[in-house]
PDB file of N, CA and C in Angstrom:
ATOM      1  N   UNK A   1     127.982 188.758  90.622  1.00  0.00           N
ATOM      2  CA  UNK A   1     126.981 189.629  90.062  1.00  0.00           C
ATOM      3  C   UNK A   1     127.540 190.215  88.766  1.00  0.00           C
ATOM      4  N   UNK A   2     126.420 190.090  87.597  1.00  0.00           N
ATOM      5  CA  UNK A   2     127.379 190.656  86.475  1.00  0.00           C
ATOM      6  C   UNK A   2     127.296 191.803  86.570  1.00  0.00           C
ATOM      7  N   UNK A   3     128.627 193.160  86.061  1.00  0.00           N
ATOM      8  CA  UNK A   3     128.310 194.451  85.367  1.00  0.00           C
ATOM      9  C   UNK A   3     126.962 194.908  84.700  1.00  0.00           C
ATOM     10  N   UNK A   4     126.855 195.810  85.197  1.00  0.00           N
ATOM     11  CA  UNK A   4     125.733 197.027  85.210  1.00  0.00           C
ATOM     12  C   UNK A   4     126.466 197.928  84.174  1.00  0.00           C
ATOM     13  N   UNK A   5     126.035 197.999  82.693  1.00  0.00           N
ATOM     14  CA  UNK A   5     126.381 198.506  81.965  1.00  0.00           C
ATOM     15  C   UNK A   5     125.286 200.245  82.140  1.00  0.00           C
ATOM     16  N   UNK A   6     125.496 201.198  81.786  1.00  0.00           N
ATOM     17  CA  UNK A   6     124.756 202.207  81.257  1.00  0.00           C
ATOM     18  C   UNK A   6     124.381 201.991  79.540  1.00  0.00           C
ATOM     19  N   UNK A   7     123.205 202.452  79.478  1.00  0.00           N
ATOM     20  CA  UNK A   7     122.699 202.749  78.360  1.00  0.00           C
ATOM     21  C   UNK A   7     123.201 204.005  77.243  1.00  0.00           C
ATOM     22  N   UNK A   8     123.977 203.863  76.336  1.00  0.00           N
ATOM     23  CA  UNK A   8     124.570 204.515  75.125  1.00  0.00           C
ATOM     24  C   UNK A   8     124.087 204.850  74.670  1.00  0.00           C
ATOM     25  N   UNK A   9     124.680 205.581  73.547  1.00  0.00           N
ATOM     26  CA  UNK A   9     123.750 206.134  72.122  1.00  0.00           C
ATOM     27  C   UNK A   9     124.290 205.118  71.190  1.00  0.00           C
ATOM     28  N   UNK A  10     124.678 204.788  70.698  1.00  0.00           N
ATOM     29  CA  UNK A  10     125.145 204.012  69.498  1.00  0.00           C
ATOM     30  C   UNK A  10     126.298 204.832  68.862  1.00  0.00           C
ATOM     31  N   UNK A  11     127.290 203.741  68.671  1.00  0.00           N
ATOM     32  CA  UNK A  11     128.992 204.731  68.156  1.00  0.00           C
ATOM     33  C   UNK A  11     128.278 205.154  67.159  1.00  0.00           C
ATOM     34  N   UNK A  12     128.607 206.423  66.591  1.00  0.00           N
ATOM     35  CA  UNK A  12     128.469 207.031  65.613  1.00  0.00           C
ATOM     36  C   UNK A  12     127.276 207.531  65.406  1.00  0.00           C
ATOM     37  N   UNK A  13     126.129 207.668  66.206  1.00  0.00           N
ATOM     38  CA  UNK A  13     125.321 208.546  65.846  1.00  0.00           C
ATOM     39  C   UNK A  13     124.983 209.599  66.849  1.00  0.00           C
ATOM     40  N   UNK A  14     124.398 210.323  65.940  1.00  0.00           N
ATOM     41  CA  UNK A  14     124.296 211.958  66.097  1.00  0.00           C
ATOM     42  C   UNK A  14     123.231 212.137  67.083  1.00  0.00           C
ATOM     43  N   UNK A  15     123.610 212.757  68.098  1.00  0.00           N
ATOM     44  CA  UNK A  15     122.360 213.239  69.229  1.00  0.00           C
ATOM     45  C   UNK A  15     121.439 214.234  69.543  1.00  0.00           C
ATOM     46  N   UNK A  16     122.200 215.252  68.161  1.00  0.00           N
ATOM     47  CA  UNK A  16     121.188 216.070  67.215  1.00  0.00           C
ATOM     48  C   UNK A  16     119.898 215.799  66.817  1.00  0.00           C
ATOM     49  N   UNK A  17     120.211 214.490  66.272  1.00  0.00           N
ATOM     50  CA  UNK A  17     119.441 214.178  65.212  1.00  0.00           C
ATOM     51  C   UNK A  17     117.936 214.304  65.693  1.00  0.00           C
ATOM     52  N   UNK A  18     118.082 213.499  66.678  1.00  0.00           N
ATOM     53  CA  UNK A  18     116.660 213.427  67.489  1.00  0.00           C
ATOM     54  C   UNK A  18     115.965 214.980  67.946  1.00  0.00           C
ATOM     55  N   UNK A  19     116.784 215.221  68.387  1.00  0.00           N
ATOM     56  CA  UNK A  19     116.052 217.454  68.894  1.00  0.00           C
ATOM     57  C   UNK A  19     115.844 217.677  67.078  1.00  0.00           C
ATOM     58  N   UNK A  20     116.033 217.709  65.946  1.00  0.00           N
ATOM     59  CA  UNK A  20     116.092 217.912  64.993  1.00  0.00           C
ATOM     60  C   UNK A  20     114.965 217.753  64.302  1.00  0.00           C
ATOM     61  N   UNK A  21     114.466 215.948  64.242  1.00  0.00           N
ATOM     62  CA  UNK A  21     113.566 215.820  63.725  1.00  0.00           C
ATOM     63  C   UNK A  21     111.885 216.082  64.714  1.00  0.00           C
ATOM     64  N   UNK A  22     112.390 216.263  66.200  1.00  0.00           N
ATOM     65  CA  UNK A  22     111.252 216.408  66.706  1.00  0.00           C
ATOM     66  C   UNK A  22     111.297 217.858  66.556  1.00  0.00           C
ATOM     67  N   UNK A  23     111.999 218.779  66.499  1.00  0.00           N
ATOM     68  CA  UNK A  23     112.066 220.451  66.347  1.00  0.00           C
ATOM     69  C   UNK A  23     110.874 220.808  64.880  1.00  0.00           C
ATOM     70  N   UNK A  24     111.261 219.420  63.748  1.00  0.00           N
ATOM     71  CA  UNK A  24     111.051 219.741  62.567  1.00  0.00           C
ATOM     72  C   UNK A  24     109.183 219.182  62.686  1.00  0.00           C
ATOM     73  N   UNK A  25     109.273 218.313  63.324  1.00  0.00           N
ATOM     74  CA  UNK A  25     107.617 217.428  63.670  1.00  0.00           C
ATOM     75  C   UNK A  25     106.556 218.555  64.145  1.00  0.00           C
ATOM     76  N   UNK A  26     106.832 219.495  65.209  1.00  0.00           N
ATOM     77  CA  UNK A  26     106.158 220.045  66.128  1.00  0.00           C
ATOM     78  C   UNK A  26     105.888 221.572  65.227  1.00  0.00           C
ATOM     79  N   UNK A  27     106.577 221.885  63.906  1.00  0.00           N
ATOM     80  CA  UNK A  27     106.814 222.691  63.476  1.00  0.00           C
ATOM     81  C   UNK A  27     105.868 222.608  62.485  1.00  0.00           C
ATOM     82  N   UNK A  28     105.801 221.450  61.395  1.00  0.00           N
ATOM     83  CA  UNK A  28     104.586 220.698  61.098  1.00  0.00           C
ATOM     84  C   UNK A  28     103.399 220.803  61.504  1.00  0.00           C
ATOM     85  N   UNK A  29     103.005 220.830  62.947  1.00  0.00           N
ATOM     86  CA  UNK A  29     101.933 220.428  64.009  1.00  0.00           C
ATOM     87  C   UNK A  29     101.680 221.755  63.972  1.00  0.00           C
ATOM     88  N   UNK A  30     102.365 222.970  64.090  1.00  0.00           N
ATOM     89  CA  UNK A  30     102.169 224.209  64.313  1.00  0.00           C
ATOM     90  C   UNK A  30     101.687 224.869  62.767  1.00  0.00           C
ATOM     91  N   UNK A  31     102.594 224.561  61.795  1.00  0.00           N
ATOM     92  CA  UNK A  31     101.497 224.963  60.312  1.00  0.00           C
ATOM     93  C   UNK A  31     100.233 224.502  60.065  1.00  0.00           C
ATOM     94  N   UNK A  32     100.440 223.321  60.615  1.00  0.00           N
ATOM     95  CA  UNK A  32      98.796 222.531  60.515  1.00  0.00           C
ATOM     96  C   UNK A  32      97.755 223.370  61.170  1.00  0.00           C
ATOM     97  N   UNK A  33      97.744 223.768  62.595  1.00  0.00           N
ATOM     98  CA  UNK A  33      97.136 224.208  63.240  1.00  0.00           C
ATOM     99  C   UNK A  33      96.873 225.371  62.795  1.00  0.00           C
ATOM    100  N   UNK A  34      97.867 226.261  62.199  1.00  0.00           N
ATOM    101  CA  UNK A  34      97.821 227.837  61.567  1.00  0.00           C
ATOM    102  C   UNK A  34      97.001 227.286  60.097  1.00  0.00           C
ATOM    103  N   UNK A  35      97.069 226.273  59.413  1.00  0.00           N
ATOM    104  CA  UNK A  35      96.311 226.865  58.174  1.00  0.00           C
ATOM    105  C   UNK A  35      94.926 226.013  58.657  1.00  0.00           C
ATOM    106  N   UNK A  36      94.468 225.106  59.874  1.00  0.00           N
ATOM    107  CA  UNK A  36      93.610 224.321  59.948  1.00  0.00           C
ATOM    108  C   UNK A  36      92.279 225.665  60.882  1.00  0.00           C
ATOM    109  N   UNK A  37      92.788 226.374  61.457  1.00  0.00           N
ATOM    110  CA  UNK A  37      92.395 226.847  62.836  1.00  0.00           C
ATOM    111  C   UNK A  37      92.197 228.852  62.309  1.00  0.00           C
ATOM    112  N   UNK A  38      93.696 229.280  62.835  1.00  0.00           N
ATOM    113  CA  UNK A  38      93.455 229.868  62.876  1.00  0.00           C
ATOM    114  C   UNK A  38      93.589 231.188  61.417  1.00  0.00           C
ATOM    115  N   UNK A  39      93.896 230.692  60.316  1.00  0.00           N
ATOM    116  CA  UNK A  39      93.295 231.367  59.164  1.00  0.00           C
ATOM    117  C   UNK A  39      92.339 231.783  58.666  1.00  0.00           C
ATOM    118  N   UNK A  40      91.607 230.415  58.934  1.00  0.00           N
ATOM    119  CA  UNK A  40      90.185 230.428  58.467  1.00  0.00           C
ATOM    120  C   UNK A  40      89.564 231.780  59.490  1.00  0.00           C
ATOM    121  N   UNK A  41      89.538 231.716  61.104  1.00  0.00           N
ATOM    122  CA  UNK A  41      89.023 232.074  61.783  1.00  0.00           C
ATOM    123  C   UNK A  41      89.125 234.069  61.441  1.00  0.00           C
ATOM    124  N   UNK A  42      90.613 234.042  61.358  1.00  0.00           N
ATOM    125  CA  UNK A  42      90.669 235.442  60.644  1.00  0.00           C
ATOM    126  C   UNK A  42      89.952 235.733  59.627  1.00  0.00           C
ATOM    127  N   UNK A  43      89.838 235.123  58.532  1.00  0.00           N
ATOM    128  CA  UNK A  43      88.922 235.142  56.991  1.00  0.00           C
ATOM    129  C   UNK A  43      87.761 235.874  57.776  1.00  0.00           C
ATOM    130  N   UNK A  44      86.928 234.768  58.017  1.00  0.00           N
ATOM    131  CA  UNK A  44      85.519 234.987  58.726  1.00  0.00           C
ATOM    132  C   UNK A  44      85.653 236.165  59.698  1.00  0.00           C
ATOM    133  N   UNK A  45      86.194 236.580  60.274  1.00  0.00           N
ATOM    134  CA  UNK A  45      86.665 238.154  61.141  1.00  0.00           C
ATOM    135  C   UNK A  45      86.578 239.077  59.936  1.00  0.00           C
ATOM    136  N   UNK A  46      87.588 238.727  59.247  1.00  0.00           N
ATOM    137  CA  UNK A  46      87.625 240.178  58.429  1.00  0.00           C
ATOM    138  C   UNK A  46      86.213 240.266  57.269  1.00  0.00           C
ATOM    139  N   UNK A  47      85.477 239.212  56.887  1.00  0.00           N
ATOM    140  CA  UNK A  47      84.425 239.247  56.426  1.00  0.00           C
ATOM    141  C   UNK A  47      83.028 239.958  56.618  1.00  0.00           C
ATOM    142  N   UNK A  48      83.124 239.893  58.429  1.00  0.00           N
ATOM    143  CA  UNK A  48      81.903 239.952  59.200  1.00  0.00           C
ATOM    144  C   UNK A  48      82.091 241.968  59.682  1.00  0.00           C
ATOM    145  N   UNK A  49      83.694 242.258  59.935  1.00  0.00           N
ATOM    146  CA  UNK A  49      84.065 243.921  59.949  1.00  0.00           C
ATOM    147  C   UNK A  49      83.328 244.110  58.527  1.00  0.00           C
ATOM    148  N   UNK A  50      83.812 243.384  57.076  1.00  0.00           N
ATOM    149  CA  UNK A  50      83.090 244.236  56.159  1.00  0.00           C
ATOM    150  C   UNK A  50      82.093 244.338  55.751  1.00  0.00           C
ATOM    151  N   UNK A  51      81.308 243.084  56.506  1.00  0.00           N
ATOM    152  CA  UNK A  51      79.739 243.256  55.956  1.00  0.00           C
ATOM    153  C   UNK A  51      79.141 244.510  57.252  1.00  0.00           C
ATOM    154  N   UNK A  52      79.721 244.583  58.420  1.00  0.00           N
ATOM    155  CA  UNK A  52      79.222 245.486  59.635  1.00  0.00           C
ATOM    156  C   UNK A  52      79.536 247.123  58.771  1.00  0.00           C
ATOM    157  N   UNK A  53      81.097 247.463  57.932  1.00  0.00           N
ATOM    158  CA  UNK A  53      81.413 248.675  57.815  1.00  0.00           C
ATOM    159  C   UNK A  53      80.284 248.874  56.179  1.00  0.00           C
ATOM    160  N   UNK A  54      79.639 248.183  55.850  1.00  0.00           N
ATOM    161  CA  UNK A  54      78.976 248.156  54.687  1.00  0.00           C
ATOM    162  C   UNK A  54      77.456 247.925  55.015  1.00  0.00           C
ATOM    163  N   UNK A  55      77.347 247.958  55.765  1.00  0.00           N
ATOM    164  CA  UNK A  55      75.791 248.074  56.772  1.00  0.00           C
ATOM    165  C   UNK A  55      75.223 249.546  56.851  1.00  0.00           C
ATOM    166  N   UNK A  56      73.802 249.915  56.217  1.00  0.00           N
ATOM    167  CA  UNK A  56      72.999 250.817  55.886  1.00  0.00           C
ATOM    168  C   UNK A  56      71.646 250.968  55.927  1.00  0.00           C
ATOM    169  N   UNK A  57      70.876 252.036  56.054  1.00  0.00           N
ATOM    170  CA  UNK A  57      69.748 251.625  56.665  1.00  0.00           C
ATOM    171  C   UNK A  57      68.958 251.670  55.813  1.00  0.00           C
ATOM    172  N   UNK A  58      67.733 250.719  56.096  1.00  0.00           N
ATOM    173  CA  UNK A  58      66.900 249.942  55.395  1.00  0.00           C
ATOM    174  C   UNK A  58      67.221 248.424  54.934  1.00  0.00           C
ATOM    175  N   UNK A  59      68.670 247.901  55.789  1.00  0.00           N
ATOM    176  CA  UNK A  59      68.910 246.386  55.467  1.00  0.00           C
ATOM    177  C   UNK A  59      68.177 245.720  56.194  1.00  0.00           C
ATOM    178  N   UNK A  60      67.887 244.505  56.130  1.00  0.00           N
ATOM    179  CA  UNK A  60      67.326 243.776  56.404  1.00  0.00           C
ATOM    180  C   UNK A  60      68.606 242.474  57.078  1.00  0.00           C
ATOM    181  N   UNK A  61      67.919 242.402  58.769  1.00  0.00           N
ATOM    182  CA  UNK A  61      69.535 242.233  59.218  1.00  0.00           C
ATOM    183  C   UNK A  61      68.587 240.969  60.400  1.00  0.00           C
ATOM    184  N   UNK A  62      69.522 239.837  60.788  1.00  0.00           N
ATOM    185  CA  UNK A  62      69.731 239.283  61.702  1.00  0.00           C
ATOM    186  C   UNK A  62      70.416 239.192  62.821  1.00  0.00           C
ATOM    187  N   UNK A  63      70.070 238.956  64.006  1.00  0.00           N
ATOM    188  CA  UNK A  63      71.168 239.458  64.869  1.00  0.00           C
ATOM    189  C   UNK A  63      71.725 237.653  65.625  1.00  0.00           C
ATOM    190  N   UNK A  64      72.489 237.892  66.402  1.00  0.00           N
ATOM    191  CA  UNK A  64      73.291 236.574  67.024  1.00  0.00           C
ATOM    192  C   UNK A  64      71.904 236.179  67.477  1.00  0.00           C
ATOM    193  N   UNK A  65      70.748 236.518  68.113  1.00  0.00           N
ATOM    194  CA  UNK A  65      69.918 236.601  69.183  1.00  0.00           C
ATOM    195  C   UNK A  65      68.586 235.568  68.278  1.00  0.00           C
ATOM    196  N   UNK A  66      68.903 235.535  66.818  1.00  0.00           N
ATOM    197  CA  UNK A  66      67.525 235.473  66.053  1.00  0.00           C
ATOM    198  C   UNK A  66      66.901 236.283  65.774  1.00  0.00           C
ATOM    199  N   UNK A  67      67.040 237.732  66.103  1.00  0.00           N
ATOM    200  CA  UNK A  67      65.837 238.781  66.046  1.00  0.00           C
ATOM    201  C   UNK A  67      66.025 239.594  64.420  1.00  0.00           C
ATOM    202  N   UNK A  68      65.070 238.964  63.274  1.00  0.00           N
ATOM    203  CA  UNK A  68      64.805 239.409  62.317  1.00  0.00           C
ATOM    204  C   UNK A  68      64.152 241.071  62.550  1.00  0.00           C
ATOM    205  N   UNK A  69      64.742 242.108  61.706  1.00  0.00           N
ATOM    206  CA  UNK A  69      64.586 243.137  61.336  1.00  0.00           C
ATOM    207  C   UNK A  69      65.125 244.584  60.874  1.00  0.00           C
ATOM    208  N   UNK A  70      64.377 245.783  60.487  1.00  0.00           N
ATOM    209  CA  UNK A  70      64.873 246.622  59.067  1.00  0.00           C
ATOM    210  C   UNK A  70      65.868 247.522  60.163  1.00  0.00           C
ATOM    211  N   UNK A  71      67.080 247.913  59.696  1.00  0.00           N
ATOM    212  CA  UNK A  71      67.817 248.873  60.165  1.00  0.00           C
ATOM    213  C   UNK A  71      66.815 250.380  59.964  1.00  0.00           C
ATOM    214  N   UNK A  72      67.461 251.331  60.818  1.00  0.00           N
ATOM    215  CA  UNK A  72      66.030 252.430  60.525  1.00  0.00           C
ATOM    216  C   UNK A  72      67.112 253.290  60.788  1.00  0.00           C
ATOM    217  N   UNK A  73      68.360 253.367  61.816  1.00  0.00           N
ATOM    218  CA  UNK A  73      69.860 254.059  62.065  1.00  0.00           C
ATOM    219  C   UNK A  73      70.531 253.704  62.575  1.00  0.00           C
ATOM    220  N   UNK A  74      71.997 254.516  62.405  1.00  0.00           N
ATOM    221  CA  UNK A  74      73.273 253.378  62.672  1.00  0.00           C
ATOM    222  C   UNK A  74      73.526 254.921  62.963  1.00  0.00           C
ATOM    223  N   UNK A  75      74.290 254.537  64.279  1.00  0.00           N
ATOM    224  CA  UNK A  75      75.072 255.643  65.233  1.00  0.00           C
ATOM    225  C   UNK A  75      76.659 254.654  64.897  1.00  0.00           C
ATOM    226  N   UNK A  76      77.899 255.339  65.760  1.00  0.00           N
ATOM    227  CA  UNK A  76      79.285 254.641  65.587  1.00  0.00           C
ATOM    228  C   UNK A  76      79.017 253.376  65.567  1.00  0.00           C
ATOM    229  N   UNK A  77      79.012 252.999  67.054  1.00  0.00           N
ATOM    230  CA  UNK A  77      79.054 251.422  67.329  1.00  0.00           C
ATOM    231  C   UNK A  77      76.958 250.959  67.608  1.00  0.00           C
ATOM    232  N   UNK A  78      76.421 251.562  67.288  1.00  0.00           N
ATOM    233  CA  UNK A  78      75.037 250.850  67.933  1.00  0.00           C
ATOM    234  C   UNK A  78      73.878 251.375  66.577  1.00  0.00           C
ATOM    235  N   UNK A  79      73.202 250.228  66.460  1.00  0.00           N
ATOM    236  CA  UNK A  79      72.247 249.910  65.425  1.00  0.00           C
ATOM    237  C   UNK A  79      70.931 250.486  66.042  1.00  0.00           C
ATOM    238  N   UNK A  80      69.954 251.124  65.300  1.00  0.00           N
ATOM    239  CA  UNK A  80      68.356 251.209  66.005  1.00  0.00           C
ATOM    240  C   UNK A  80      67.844 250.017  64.478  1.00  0.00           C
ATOM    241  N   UNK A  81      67.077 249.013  65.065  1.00  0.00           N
ATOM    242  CA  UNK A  81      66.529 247.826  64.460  1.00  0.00           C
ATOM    243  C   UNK A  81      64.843 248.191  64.668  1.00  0.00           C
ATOM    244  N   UNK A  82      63.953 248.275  63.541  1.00  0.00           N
ATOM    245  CA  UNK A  82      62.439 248.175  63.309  1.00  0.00           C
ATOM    246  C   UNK A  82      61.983 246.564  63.408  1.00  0.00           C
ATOM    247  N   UNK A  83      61.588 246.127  64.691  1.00  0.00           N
ATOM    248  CA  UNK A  83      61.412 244.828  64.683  1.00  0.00           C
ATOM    249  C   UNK A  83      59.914 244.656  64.384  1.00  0.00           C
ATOM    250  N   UNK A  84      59.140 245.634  64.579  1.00  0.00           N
ATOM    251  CA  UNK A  84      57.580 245.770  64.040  1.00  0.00           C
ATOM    252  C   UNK A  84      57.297 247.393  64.108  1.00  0.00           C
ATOM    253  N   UNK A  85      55.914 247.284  63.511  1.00  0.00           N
ATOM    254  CA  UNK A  85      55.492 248.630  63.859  1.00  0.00           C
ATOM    255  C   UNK A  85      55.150 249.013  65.103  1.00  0.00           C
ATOM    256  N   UNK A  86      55.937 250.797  65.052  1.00  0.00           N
ATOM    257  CA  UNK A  86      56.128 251.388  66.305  1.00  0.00           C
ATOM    258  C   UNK A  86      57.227 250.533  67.278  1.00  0.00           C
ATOM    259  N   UNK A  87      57.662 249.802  66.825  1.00  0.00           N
ATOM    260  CA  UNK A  87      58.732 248.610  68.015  1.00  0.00           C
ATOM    261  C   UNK A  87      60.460 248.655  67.490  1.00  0.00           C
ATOM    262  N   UNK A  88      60.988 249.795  68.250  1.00  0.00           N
ATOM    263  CA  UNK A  88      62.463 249.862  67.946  1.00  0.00           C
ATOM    264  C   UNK A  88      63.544 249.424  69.198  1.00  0.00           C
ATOM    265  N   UNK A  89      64.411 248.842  68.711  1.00  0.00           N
ATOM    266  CA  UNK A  89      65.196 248.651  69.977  1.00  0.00           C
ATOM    267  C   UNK A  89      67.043 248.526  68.992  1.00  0.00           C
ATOM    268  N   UNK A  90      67.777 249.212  70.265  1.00  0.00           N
ATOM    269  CA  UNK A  90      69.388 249.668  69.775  1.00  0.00           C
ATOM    270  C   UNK A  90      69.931 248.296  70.573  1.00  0.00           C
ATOM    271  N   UNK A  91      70.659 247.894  69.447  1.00  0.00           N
ATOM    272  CA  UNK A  91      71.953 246.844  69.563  1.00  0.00           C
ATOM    273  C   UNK A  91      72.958 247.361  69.197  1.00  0.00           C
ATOM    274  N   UNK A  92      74.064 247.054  69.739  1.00  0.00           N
ATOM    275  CA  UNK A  92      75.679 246.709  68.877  1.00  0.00           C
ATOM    276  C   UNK A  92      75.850 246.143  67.653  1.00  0.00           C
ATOM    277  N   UNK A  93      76.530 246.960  66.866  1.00  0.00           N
ATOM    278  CA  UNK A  93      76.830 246.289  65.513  1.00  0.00           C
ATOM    279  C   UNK A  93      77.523 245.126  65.732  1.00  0.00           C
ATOM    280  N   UNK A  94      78.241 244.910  66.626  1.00  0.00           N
ATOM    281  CA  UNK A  94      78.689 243.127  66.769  1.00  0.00           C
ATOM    282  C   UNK A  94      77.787 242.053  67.384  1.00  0.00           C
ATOM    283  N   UNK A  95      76.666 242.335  67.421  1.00  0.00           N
ATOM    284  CA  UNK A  95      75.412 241.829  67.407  1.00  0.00           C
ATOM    285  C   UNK A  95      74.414 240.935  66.200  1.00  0.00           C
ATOM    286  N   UNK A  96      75.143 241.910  64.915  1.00  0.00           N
ATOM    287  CA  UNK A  96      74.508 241.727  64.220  1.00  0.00           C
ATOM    288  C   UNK A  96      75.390 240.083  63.375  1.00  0.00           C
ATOM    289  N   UNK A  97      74.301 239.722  63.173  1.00  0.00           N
ATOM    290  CA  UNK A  97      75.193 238.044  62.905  1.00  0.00           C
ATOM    291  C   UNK A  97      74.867 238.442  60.986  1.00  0.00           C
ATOM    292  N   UNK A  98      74.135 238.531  60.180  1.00  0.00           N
ATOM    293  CA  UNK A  98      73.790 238.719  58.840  1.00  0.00           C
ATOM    294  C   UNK A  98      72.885 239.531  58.605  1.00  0.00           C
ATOM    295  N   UNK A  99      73.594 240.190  57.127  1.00  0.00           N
ATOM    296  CA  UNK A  99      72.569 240.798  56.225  1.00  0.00           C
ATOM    297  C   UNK A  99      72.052 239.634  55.392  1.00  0.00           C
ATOM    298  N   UNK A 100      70.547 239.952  54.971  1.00  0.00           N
ATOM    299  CA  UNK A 100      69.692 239.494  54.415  1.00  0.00           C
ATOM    300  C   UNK A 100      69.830 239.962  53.006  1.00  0.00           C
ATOM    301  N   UNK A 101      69.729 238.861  52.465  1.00  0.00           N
ATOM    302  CA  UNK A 101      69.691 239.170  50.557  1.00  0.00           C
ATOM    303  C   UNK A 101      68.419 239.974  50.412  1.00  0.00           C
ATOM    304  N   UNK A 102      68.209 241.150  49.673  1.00  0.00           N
ATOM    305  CA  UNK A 102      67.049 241.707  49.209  1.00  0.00           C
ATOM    306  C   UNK A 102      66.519 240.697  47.885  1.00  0.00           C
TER     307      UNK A 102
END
């Protein structure tokens, strides 16, 4: 029966090398993901706080829901919305998905 050798690294190379370049790959994979994912996602966060802290009444506002209509008052956190005449109803300002261009 012949010898049963084990499997080597090769004289002279480095066993570093390999944890190294996969350390350096996954690191790659992780900037990608930070400028692909979650940057953007912050942008659009901090956009949507300043159009909410810049929200006043008489805008003309959309909510997540579809429901077109005029702001009439804004308490801390909750909106009163004029969806017709005589017809008011209070949402959350994180409700509100857009202001409307005048």
């Amino acid at each position: 029966m012949p010898p049963i050798y084990a499997a080597a690294a090769p004289q002279g190379a480095d066993p570093t090398a390999g944890l190294i370049s996969t350390l350096i790959f996954f690191g790659a994979i992780l900037l990608i993901f930070y400028v692909m994912i979650i940057r953007p996602q912050v942008k659009r966060q901090k956009e949507h706080q300043k159009m909410l802290s810049e929200l006043k009444k008489g805008d003309r506002i959309v909510t997540t829901a579809g429901i077109h209509g005029t702001v009439t008052d804004i308490e801390d956190s909750v909106v009163v919305l004029q969806i017709a005449d005589n017809t008011r109803i209070r949402l959350e300002k994180s409700a509100i998905a857009t202001v409307l261009k005048k």
